[in-house]
Protein backbone atom coordinates (compact mmCIF):
# COMPACT_ATOMS: atom_id res chain seq x y z
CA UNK A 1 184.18 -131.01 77.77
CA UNK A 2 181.18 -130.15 76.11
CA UNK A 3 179.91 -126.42 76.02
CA UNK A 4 177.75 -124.33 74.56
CA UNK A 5 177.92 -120.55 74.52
CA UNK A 6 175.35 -117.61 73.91
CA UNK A 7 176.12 -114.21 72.52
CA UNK A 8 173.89 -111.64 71.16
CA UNK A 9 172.15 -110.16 73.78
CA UNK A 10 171.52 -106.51 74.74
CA UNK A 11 169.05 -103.44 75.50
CA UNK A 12 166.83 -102.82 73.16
CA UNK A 13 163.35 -100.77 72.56
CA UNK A 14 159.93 -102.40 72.63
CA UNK A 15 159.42 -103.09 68.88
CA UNK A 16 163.03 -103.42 67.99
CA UNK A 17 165.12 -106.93 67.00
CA UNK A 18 167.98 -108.29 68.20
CA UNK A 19 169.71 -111.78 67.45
CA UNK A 20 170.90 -114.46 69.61
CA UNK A 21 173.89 -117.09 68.24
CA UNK A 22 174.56 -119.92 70.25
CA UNK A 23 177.60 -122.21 68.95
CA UNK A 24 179.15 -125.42 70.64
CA UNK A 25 182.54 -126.68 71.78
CA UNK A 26 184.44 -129.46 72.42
CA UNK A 27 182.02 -132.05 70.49
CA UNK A 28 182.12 -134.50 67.85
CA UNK A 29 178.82 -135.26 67.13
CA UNK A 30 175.58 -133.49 66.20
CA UNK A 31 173.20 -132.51 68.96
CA UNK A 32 170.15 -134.35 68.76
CA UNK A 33 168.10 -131.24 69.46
CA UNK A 34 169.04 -127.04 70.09
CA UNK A 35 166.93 -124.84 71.38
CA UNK A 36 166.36 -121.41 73.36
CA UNK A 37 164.56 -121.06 76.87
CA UNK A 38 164.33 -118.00 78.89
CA UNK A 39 163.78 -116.82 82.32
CA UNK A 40 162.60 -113.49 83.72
CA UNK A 41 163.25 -112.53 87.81
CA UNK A 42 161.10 -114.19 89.89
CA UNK A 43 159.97 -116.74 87.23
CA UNK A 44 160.84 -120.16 85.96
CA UNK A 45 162.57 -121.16 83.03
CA UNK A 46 160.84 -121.28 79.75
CA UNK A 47 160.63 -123.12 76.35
CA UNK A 48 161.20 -120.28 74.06
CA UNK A 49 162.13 -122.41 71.07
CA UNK A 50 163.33 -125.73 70.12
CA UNK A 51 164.61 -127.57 66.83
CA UNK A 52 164.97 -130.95 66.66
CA UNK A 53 164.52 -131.03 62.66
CA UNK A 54 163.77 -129.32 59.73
CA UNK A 55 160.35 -130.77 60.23
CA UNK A 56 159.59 -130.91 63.71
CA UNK A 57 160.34 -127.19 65.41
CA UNK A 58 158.27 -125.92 68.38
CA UNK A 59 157.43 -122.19 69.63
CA UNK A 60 156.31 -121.22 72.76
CA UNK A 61 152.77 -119.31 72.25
CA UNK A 62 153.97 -115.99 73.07
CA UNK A 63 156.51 -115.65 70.52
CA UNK A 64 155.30 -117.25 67.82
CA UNK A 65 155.14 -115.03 64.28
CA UNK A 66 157.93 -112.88 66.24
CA UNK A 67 160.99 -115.17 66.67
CA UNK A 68 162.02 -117.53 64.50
CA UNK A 69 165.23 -120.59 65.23
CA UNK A 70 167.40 -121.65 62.82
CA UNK A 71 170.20 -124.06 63.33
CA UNK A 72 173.06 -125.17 61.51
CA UNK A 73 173.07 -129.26 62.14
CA UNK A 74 177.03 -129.90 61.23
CA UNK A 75 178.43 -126.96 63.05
CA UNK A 76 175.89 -127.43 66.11
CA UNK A 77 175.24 -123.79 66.02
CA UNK A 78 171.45 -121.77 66.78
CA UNK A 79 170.34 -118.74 66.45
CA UNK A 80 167.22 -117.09 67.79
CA UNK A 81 166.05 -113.94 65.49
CA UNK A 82 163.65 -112.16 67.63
CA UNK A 83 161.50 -109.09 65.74
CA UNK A 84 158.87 -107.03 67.11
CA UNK A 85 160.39 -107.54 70.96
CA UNK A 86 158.17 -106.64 73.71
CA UNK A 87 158.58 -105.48 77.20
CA UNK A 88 157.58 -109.00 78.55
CA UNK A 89 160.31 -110.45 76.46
CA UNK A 90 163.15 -109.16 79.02
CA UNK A 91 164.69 -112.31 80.21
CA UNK A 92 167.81 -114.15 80.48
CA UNK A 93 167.95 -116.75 77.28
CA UNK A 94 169.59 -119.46 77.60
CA UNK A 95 170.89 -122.33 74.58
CA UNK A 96 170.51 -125.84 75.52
CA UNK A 97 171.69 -128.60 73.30
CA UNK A 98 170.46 -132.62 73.72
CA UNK A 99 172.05 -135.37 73.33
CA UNK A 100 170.57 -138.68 74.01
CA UNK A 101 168.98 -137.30 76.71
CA UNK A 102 171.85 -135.34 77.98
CA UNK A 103 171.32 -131.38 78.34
CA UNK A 104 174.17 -128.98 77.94
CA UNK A 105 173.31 -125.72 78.70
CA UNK A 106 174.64 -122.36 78.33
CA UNK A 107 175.47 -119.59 81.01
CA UNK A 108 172.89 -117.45 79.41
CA UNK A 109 172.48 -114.12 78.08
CA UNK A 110 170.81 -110.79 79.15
CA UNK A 111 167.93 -109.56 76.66
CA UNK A 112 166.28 -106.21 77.68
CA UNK A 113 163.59 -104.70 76.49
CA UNK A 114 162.40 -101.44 77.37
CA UNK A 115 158.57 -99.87 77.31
């Protein structure tokens, strides 16, 4: 079975970084895309990032020149490097990998930033 698992998370203070790895099991290919979504109580789930190629990576607006993706293709591992972190940033972040138009997603983990 195919899974993908988050680690990383944590409490941290507004302005502070913190990294999230994300690394897959049980597969034998390479994910067509990785990525990182998030979602805060009472909200829905997010884009927060998403890599598809060297070429071709996408940021959501409000994180953009703050967090930056990087993924290892072969070992169908992400990470999420998240600098200057910011009270609205508290969420639970979740890694999703595609293939051909199958999602496998992650159980999530807990970023916290406090004011």
């Amino acid at each position: 079975q195919v899974q993908v698992a988050e680690s990383g998370g944590g409490l941290v203070q507004a302005g502070g970084s913190l990294r999230l790895s994300c690394a897959a099991s049980g597969i034998r290919f390479s994910f067509d895309a990785m990525g990182w979504y998030r979602q805060a109580p009472g909200k829905q789930r997010e884009l927060v990032a998403i890599h598809l190629n060297r070429a071709n990576i996408n940021y959501a607006d409000s994180v953009k020149g703050r967090f930056t993706i990087s993924r290892d293709t072969a070992r169908n591992t992400v990470t999420l490097q998240m600098n200057d972190l910011k009270s609205e940033d508290t969420a639970v972040y979740y890694c999703k990998g595609r293939f051909r138009g199958t999602d496998v997603w992650g159980q999530g983990t807990q970023v916290t930033v406090s004011s």
